[in-house]
Protein backbone atom coordinates (compact mmCIF):
# COMPACT_ATOMS: atom_id res chain seq x y z
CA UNK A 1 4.32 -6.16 89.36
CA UNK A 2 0.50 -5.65 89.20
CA UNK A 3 -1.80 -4.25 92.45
CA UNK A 4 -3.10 -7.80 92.67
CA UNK A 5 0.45 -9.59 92.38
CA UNK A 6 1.46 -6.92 95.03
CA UNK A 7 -1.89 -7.53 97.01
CA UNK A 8 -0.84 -11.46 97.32
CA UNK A 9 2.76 -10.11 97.83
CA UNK A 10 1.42 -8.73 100.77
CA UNK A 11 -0.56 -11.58 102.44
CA UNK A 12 2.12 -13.73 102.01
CA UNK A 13 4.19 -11.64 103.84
CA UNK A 14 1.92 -11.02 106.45
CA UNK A 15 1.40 -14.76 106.82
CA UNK A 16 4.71 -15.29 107.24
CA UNK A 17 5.28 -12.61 109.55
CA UNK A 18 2.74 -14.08 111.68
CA UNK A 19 4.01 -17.53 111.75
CA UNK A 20 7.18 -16.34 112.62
CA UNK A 21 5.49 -14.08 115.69
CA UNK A 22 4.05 -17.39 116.58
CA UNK A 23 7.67 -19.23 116.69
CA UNK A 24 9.04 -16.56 118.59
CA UNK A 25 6.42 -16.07 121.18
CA UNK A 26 6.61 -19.31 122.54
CA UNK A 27 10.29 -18.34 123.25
CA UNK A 28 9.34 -14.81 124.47
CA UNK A 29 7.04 -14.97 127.02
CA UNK A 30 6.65 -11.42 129.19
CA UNK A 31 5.30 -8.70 129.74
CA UNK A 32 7.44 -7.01 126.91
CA UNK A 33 6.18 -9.67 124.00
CA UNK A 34 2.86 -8.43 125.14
CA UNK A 35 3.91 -4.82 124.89
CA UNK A 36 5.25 -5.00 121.20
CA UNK A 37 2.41 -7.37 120.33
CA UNK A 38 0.07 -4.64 121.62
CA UNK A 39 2.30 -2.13 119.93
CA UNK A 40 3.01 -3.40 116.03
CA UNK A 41 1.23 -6.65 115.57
CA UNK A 42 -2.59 -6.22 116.72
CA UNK A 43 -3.26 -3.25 114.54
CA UNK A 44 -1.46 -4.62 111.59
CA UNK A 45 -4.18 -7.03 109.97
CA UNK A 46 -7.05 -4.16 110.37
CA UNK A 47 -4.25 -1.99 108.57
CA UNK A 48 -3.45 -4.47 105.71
CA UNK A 49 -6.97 -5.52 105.11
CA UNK A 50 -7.94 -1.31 104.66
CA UNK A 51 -4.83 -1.32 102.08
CA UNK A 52 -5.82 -4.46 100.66
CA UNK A 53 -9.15 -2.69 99.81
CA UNK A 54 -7.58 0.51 98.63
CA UNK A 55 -4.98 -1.63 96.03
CA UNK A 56 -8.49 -3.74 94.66
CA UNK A 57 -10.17 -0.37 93.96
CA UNK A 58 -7.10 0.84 92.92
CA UNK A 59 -6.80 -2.26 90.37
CA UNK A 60 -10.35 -1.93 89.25
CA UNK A 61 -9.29 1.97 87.95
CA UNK A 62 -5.93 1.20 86.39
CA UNK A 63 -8.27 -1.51 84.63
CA UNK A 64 -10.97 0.90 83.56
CA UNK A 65 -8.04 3.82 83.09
CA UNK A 66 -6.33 1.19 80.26
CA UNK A 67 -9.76 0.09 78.11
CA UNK A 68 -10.29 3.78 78.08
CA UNK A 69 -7.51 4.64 76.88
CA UNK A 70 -7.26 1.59 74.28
C-alpha cells in the first residue's frame, strides 16, 4: 500500500469512526460521553490532518527518491 492509498485508508476510517461516535452518542448521553469525547475524539481530526500532511510530503520524497534513483 502507497502513502496516498494509506492517506485515504485513513479518512475513511476516521469517517467511519465518527459516524459511529455519532450513533452511539445519541444512546450515551452524560457527563462521561462528554468526558471521553473531550478525551480521544476532539483532538483526533487536528492529529490526523498534521499526519495527513506529514504522509503527502512524505509521498512527494518517496516520488522524487524513485526518479532519482531510476
Amino acid at each position: 500500500m502507497g502513502l496516498q492509498e494509506a492517506r485515504g485508508t485513513l479518512a475513511k476510517a476516521f469517517k467511519e469512526l465518527m459516524l459511529r461516535w455519532a450513533e452511539t452518542r445519541a444512546q450515551w448521553d452524560d457527563a462521561q460521553a462528554e468526558q471521553f469525547e473531550k478525551t480521544y475524539l476532539m483532538n483526533l481530526e487536528s492529529d490526523l490532518k498534521v499526519a495527513a500532511s506529514a504522509m503527502e510530503q512524505m509521498a512527494i520524497l518517496v516520488h522524487q527518491v524513485r526518479r532519482d534513483c531510476e
